[in-house]
N, C-alpha and C. Protein backbone atom coordinates (compact mmCIF):
# COMPACT_ATOMS: atom_id res chain seq x y z
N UNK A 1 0.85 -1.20 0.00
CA UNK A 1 0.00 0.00 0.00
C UNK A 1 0.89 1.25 0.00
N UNK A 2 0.46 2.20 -0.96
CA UNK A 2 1.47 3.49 -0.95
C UNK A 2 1.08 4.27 0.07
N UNK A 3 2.08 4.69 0.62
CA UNK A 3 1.99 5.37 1.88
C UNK A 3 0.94 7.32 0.87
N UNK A 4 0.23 7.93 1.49
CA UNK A 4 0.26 8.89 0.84
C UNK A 4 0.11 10.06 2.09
N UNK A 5 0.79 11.09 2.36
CA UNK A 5 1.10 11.67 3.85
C UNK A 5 0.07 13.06 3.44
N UNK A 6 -0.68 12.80 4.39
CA UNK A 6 -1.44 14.16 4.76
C UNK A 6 -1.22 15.50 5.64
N UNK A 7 -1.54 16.83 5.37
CA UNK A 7 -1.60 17.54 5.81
C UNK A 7 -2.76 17.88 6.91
N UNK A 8 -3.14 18.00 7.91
CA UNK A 8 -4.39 18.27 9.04
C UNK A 8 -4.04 19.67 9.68
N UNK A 9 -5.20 20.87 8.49
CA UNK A 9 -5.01 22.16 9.14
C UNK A 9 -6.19 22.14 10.27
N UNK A 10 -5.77 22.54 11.14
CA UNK A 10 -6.94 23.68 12.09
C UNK A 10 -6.81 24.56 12.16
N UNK A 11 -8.67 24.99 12.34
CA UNK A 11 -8.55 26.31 12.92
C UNK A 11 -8.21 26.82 14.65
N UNK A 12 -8.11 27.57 15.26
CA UNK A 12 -7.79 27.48 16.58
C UNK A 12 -9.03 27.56 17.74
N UNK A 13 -9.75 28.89 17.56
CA UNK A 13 -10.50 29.01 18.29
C UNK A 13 -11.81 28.38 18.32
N UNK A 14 -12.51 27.67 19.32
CA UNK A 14 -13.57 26.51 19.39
C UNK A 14 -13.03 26.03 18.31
N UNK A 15 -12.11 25.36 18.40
CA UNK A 15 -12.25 24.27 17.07
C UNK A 15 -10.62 22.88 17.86
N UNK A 16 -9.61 23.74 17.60
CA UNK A 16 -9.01 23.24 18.49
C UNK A 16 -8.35 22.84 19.96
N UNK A 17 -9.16 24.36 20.41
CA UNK A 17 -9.03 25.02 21.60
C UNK A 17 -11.08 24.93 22.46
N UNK A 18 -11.06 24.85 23.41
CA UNK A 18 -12.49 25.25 23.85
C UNK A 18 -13.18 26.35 23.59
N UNK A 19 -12.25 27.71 23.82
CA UNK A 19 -12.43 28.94 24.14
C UNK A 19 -12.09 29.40 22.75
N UNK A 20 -12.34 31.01 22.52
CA UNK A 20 -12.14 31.79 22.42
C UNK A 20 -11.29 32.94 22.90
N UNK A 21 -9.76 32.74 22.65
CA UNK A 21 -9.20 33.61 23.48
C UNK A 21 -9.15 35.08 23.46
N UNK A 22 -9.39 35.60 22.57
CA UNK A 22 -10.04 36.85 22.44
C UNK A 22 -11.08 37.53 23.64
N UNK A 23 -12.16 36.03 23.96
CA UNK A 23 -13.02 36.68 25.14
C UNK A 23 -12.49 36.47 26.37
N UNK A 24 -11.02 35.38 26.33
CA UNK A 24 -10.38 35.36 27.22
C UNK A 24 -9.83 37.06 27.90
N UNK A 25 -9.25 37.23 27.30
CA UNK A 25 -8.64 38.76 27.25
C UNK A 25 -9.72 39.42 27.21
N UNK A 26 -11.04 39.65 26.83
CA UNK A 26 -11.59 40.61 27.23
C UNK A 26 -12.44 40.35 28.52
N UNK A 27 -12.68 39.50 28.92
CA UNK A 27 -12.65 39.09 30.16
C UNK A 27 -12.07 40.02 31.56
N UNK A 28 -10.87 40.01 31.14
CA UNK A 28 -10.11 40.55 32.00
C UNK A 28 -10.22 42.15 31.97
N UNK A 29 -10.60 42.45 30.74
CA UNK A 29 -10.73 43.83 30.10
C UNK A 29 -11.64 44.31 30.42
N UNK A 30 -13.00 43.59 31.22
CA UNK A 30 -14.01 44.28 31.35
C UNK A 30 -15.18 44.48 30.17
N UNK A 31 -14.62 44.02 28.64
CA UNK A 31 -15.65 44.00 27.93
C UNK A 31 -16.16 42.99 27.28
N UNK A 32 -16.15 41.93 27.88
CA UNK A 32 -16.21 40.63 27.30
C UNK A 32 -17.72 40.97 26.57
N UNK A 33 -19.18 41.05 27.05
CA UNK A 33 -20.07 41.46 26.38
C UNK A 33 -19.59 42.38 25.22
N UNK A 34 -18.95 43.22 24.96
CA UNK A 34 -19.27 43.94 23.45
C UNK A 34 -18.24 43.66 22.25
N UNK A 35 -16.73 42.25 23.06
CA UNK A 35 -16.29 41.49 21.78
C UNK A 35 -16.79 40.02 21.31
N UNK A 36 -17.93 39.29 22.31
CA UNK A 36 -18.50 38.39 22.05
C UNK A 36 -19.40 38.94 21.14
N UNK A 37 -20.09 39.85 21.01
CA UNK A 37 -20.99 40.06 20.52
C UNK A 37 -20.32 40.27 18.85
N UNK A 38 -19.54 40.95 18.88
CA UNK A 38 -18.62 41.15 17.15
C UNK A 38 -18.00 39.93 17.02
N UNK A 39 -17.46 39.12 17.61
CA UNK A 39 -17.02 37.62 17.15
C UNK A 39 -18.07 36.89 17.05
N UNK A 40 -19.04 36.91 17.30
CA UNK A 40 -20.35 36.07 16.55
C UNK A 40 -20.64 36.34 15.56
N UNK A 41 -20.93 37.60 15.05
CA UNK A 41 -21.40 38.11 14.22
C UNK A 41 -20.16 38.37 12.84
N UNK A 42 -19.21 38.13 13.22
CA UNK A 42 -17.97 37.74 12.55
C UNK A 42 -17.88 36.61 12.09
N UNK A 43 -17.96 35.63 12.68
CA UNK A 43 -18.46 33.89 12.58
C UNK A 43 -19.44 33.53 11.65
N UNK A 44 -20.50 34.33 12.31
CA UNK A 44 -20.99 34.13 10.92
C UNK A 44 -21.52 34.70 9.79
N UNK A 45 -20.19 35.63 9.69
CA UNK A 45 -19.86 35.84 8.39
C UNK A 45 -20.35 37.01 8.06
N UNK A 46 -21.38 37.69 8.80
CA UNK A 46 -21.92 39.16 9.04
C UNK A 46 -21.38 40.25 8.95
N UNK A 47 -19.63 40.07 9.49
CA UNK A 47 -18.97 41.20 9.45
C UNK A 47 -17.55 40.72 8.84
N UNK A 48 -16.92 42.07 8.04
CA UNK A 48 -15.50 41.84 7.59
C UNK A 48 -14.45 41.68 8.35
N UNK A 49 -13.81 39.74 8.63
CA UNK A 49 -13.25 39.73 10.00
C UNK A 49 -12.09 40.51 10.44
N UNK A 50 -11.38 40.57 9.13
CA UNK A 50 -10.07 42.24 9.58
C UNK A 50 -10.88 43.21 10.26
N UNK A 51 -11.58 43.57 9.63
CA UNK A 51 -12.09 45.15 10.77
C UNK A 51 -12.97 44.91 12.47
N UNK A 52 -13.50 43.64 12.19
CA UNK A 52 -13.86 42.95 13.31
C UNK A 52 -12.99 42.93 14.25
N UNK A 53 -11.67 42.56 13.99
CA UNK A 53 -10.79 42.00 14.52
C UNK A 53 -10.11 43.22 15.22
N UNK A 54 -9.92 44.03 14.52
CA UNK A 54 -9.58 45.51 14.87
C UNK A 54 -9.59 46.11 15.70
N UNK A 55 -11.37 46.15 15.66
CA UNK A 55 -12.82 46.73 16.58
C UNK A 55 -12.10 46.16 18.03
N UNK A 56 -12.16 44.24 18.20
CA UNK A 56 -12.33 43.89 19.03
C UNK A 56 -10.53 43.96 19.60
N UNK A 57 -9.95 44.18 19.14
CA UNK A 57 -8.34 44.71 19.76
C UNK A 57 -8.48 45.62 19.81
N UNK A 58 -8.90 46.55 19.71
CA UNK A 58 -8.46 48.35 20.15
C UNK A 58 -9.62 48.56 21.77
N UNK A 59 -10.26 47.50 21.72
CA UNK A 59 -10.93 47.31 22.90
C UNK A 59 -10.09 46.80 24.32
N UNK A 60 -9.05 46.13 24.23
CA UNK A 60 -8.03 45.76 25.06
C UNK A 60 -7.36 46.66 25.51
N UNK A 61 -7.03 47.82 24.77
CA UNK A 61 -5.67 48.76 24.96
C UNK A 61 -5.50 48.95 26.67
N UNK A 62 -4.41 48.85 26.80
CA UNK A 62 -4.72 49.02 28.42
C UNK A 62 -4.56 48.21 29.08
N UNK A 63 -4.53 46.87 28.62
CA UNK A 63 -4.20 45.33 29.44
C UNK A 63 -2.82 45.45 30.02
N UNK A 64 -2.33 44.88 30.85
CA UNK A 64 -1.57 44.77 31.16
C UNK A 64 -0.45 43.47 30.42
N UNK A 65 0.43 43.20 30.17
CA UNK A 65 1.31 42.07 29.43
C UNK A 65 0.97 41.01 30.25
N UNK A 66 0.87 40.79 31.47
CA UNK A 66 1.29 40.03 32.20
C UNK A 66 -0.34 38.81 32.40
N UNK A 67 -1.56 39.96 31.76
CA UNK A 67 -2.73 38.81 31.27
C UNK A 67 -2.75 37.54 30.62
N UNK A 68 -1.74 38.26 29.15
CA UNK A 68 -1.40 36.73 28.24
C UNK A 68 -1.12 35.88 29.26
N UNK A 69 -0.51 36.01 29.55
CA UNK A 69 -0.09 34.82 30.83
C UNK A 69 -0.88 33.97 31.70
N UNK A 70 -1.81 34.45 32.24
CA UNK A 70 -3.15 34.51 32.93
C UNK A 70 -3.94 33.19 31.79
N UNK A 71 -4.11 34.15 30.30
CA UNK A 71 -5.11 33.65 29.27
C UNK A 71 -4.37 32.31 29.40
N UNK A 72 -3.33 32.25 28.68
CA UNK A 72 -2.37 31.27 27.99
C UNK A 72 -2.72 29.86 29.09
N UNK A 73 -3.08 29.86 30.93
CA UNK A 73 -3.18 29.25 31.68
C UNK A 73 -4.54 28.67 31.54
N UNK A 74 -5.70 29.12 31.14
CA UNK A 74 -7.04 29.33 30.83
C UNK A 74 -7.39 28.13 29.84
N UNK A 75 -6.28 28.28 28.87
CA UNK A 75 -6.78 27.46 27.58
C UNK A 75 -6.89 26.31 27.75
N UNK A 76 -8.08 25.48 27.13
CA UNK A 76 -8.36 23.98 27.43
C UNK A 76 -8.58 23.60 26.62
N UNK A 77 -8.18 22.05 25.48
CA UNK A 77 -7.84 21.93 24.34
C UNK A 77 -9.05 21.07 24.40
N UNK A 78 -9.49 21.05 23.11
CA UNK A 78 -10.68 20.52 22.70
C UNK A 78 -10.27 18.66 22.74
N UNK A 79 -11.06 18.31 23.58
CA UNK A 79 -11.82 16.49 23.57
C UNK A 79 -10.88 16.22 22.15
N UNK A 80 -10.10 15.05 22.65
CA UNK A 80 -9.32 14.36 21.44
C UNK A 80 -8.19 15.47 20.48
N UNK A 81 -8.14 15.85 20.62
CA UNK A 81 -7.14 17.36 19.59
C UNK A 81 -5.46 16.69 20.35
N UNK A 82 -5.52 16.51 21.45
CA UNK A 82 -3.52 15.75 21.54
C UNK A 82 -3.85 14.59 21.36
N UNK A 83 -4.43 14.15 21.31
CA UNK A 83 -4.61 12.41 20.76
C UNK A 83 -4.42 12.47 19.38
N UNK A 84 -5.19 13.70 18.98
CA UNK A 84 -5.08 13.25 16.93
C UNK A 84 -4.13 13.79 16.68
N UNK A 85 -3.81 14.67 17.41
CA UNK A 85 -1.99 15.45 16.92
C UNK A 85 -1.15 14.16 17.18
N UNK A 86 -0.58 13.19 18.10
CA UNK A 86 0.23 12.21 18.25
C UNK A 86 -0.51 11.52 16.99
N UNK A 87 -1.23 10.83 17.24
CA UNK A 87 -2.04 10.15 16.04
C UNK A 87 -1.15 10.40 14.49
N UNK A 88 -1.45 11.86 14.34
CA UNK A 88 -0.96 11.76 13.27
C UNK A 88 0.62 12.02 12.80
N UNK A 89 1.23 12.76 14.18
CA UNK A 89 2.74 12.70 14.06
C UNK A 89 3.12 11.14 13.86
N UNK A 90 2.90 9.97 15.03
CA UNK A 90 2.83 9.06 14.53
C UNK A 90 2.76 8.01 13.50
N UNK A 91 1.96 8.94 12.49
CA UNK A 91 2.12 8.17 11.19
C UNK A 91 2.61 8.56 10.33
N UNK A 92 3.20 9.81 10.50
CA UNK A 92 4.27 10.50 9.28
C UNK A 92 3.54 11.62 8.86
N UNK A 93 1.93 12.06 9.43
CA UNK A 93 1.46 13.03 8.59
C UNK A 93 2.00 14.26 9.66
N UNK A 94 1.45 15.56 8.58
CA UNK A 94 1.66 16.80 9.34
C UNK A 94 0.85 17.77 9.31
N UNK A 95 0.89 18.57 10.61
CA UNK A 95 -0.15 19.31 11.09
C UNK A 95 -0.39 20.63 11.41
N UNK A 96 -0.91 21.46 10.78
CA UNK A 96 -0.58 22.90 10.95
C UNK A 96 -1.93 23.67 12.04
N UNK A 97 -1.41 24.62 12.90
CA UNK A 97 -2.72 25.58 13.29
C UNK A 97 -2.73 26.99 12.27
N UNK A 98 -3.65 27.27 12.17
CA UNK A 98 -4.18 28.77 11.89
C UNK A 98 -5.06 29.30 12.54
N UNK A 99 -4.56 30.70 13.17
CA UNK A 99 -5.57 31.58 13.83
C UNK A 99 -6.01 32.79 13.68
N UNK A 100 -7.18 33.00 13.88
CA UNK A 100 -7.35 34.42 14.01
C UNK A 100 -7.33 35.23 15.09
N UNK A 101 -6.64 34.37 15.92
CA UNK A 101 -6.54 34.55 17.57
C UNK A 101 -5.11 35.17 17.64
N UNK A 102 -4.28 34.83 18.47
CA UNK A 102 -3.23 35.83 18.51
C UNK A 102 -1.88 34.95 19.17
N UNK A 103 -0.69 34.63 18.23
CA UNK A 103 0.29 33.66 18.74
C UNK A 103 0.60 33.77 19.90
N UNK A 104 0.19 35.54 20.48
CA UNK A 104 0.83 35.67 21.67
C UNK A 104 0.33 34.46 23.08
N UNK A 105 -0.95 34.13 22.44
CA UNK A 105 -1.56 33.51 23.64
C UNK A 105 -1.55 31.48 23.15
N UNK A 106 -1.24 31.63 22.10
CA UNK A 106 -1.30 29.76 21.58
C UNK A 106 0.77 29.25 21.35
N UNK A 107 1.32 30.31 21.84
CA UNK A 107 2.77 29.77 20.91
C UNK A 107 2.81 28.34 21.97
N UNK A 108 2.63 28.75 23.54
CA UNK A 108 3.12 27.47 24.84
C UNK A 108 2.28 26.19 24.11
N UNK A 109 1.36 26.57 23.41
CA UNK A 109 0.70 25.01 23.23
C UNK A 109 1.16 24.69 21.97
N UNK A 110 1.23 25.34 20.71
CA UNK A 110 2.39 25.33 19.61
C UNK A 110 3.69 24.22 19.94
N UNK A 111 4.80 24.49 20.82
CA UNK A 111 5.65 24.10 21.48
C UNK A 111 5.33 22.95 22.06
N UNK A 112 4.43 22.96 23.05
CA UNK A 112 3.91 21.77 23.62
C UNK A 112 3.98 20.55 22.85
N UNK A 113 2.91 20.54 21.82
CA UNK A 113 2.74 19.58 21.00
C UNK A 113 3.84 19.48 19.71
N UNK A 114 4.90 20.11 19.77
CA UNK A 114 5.41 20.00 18.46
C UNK A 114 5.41 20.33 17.14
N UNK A 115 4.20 21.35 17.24
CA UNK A 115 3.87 21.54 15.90
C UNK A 115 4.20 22.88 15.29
N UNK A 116 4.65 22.30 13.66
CA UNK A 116 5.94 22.95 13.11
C UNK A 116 5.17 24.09 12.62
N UNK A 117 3.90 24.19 11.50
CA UNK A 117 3.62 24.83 11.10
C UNK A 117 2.49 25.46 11.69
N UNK A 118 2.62 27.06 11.70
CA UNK A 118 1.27 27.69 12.37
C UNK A 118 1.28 29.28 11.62
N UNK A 119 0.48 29.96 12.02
CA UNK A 119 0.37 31.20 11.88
C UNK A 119 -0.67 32.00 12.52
N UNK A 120 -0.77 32.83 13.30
CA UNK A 120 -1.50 33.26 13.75
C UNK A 120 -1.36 35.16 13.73
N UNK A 121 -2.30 35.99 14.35
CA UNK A 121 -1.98 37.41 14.41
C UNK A 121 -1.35 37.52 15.78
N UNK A 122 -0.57 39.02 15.88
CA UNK A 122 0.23 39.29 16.84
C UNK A 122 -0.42 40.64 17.16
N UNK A 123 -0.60 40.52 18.74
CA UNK A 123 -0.67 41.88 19.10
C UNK A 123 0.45 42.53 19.85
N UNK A 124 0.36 43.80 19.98
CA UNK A 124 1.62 44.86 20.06
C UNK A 124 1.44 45.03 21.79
N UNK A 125 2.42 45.02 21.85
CA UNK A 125 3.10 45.16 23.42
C UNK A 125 3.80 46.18 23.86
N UNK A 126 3.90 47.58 24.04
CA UNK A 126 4.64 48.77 24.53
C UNK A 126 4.51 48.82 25.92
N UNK A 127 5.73 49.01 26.35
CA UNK A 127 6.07 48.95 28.04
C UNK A 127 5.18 48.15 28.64
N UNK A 128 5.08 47.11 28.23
CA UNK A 128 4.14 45.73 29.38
C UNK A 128 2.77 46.06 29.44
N UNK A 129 2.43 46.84 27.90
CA UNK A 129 0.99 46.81 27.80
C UNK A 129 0.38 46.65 26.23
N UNK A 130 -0.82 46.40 26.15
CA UNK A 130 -1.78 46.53 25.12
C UNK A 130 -1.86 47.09 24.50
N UNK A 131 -1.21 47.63 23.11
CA UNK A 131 -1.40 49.06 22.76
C UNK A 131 -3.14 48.95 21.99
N UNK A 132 -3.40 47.90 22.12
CA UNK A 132 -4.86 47.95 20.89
C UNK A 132 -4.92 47.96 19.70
N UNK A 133 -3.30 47.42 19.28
CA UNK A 133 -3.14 47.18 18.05
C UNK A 133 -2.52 46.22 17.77
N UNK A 134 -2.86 45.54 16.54
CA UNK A 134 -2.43 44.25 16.01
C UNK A 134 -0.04 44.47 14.71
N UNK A 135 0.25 43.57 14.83
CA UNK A 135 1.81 43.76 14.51
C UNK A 135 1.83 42.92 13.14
N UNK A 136 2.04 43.44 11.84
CA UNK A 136 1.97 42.78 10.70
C UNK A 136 0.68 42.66 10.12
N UNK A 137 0.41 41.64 9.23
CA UNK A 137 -0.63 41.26 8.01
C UNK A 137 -1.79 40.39 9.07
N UNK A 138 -2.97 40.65 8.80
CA UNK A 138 -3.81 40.14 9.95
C UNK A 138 -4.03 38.98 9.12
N UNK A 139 -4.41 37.43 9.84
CA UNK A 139 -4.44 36.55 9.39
C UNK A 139 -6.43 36.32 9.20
N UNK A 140 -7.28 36.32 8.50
CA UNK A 140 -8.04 36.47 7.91
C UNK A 140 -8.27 34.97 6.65
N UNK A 141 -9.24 35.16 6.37
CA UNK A 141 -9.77 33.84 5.87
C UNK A 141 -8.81 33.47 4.36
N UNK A 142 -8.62 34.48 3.82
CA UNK A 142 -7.93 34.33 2.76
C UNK A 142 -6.29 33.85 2.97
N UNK A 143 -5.81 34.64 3.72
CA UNK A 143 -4.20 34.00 4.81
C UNK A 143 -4.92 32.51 5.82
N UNK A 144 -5.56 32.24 5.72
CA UNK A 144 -5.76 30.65 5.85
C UNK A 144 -5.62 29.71 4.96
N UNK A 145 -6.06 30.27 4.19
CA UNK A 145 -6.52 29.33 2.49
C UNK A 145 -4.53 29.49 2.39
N UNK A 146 -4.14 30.93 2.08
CA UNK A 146 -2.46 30.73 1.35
C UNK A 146 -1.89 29.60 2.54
N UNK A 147 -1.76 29.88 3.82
CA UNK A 147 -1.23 29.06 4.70
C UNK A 147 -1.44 27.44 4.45
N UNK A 148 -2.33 27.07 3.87
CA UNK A 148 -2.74 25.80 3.89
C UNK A 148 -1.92 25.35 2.54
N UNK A 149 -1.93 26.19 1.60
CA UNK A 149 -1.03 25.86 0.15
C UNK A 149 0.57 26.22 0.63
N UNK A 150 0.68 27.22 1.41
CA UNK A 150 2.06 26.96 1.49
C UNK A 150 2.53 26.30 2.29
N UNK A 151 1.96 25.11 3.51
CA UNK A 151 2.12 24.38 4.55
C UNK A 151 2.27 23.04 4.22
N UNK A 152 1.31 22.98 3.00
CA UNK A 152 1.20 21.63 1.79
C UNK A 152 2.64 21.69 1.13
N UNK A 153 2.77 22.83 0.72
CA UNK A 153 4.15 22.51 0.03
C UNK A 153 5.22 22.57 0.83
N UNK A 154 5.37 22.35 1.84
CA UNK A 154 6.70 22.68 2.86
C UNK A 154 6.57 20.95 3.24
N UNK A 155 5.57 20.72 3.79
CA UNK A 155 5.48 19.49 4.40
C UNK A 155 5.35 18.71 3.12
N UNK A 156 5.46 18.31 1.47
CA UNK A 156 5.23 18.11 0.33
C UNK A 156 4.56 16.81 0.30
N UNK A 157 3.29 17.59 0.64
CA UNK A 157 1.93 17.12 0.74
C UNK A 157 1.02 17.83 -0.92
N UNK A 158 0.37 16.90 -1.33
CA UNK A 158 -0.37 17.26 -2.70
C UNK A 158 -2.22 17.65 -1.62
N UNK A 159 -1.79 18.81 -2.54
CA UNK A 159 -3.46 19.91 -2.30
C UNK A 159 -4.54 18.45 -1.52
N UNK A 160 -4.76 17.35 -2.78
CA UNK A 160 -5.69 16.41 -2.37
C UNK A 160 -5.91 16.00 -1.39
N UNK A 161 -4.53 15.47 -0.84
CA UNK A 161 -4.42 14.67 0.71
C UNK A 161 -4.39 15.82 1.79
N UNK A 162 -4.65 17.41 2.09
CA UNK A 162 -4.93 18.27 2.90
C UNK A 162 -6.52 18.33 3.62
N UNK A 163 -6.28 17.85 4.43
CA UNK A 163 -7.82 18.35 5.75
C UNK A 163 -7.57 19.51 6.11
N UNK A 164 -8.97 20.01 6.04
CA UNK A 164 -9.01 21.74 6.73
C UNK A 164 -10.26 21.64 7.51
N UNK A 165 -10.27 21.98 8.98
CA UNK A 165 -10.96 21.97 10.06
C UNK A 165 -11.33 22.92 10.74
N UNK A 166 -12.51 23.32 10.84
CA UNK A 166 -12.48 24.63 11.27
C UNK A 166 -14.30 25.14 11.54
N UNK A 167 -14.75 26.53 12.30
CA UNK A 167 -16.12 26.04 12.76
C UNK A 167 -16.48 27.61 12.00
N UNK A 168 -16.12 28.28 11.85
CA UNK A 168 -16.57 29.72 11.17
C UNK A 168 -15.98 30.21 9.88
N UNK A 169 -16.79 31.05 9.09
CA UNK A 169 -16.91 31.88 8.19
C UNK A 169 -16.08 31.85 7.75
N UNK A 170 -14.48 32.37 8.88
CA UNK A 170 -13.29 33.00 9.17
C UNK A 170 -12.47 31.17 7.89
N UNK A 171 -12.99 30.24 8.47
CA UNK A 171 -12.77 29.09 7.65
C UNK A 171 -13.07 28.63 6.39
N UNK A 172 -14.04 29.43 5.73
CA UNK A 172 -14.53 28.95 4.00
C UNK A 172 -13.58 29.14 2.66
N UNK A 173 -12.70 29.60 3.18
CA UNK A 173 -11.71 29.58 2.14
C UNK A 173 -10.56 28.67 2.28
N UNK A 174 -10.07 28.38 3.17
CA UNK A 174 -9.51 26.94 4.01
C UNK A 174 -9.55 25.87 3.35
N UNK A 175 -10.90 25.43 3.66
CA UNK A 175 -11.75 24.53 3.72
C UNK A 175 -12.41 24.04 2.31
N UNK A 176 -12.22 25.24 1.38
CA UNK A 176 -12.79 25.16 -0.08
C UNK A 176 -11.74 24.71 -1.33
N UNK A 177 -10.45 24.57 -0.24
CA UNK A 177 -9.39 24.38 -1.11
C UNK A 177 -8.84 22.73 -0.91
N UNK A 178 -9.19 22.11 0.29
CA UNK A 178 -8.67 21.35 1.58
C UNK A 178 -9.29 19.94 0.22
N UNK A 179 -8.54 19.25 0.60
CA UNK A 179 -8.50 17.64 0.01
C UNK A 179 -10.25 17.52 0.42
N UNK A 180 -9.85 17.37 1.94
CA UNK A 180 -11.49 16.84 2.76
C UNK A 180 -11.36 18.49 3.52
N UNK A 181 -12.97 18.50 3.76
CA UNK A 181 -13.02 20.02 4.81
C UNK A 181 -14.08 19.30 5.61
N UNK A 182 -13.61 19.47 7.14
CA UNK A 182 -14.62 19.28 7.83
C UNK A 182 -15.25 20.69 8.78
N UNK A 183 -15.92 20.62 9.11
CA UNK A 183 -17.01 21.40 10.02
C UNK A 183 -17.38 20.86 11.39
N UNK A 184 -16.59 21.63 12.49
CA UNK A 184 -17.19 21.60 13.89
C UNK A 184 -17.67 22.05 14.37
N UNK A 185 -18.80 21.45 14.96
CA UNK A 185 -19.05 22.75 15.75
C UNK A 185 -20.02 23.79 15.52
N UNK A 186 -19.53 23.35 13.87
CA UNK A 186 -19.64 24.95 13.38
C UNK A 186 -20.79 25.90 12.93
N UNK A 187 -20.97 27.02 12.01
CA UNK A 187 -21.91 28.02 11.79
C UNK A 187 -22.52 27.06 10.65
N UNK A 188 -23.76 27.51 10.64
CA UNK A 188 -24.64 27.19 9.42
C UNK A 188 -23.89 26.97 8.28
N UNK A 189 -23.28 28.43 7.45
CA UNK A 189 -23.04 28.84 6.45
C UNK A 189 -22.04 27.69 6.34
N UNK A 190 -21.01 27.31 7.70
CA UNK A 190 -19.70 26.28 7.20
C UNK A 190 -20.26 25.17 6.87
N UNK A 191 -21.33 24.79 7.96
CA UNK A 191 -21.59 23.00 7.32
C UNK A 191 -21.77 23.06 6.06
N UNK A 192 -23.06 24.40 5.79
CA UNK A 192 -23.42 24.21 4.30
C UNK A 192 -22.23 23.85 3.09
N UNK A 193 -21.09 24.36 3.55
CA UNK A 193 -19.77 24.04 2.32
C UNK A 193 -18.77 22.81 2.38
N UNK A 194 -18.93 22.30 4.11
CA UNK A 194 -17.97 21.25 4.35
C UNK A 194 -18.13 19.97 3.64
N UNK A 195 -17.79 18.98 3.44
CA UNK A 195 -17.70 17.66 3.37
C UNK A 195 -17.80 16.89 4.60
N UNK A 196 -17.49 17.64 5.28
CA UNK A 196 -18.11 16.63 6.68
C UNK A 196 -18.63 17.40 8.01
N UNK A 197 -19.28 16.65 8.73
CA UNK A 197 -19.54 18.12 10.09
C UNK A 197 -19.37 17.42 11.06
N UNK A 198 -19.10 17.28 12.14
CA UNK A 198 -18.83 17.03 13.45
C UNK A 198 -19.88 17.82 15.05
N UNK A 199 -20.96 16.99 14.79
CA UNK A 199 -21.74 18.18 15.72
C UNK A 199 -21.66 16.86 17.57
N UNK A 200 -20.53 17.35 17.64
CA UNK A 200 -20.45 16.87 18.91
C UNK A 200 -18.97 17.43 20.14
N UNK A 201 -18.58 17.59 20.81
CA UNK A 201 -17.84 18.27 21.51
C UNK A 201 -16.49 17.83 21.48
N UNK A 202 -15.96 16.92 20.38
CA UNK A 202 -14.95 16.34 20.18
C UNK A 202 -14.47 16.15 19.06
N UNK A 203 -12.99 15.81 18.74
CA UNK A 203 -12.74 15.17 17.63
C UNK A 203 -12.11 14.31 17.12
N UNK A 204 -12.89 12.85 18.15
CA UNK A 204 -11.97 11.38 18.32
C UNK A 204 -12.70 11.40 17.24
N UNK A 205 -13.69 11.86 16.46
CA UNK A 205 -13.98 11.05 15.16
C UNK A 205 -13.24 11.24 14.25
N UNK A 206 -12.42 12.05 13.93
CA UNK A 206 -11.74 12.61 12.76
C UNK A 206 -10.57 11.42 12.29
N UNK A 207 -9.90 10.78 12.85
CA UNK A 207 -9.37 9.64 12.17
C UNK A 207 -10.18 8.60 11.37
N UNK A 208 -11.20 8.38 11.79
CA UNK A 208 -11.84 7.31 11.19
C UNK A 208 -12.69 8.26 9.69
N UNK A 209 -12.96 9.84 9.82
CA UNK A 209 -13.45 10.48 9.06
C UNK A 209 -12.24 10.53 7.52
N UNK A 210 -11.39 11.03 8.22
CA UNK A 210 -9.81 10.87 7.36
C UNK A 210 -9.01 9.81 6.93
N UNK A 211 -9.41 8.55 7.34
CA UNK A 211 -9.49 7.52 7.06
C UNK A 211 -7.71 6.95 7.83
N UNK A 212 -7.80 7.40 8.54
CA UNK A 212 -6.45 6.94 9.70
C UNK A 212 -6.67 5.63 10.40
N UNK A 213 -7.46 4.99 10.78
CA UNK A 213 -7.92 3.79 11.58
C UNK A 213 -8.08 2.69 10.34
């Protein structure tokens, strides 16, 4: 049997992660009500997620540095997600995150698990604070989709054999390119495009979906 090695993108927030770290941090910020409310409505697909994204960082300014830290402790990885990461290091495949969340708060779990390829947005840090602004090219649905073609070709994986996983809007371009695209979780609009959906709080199914078992 020819071996043929796959690529397994995720997305980060509710998808590989429980949370939302965004409402993590605003949490602490005091406005968790008015960036939940623009990350829903971002999700699904209502609003343009760069300026969304914007909105809901210039809402932080003022944090202190020493929150990430706090958040980064917070995060709780979604039912089965280090099982299918070994899983698939294990068999030679490889595995990338993409976020629209912010490396500052996912790099410890990045590291953790080993995993080579990621990309996420960065927010700006002046004297051990928040400035409310984001550092570089915001990662957005379309910098998902390139990430997934240029992650395929690093790890030299063919387009076909790429999974793209993911529960929002922020994911339809991903996912439209992806060998298989599955849907967790996810918004209306995603199931409507996925190849597969996952409506349960885990994702021990995804090997047997990807055909790993």
């Amino acid at each position: 049997m020819v071996f043929s090695k796959r690529l397994v993108q995720f997305d980060v927030d509710s998808t590989f992660i429980q949370q939302e770290a965004i409402e993590l941090l605003a949490r602490h910020a005091g406005v968790l009500d008015q960036v939940a409310s623009i990350t829903q409505a971002a999700m699904r697909g209502e609003l343009d997620f760069a300026e969304s994204l914007r909105t809901r960082v210039h809402l932080l300014a003022g944090l202190p540095e020493s929150v990430i830290f706090q958040v980064q402790s917070e995060i709780v990885l979604t039912d089965g997600a280090k099982d299918l990461i070994n899983l698939l290091h294990s068999k030679g495949h490889s595995v990338s995150l993409v976020s629209g969340g912010f490396i500052n708060i996912i790099q410890p779990l990045v590291n953790n698990l080993s995993i080579r390829h990621f990309k996420a947005n960065k927010l700006e840090i002046k004297d051990g604070f928040l400035t409310g602004l984001l550092e570089g090219p915001i990662i957005d649905r379309a910098a998902k989709a390139a990430a997934l073609q240029e992650f395929a070709l690093a790890s030299s994986v063919e387009m076909k054999n790429t999974v793209a996983i993911g529960d929002g809007a922020n994911d339809l371009d991903m996912m439209a390119i992806a060998g298989i695209s599955i849907a967790f979780n996810a918004k209306p609009i995603v199931v409507q495009f996925a190849d597969f959906a996952i409506n349960e709080p885990t994702l021990s199914s995804v090997p047997s979906i990807i055909g790993l078992e």
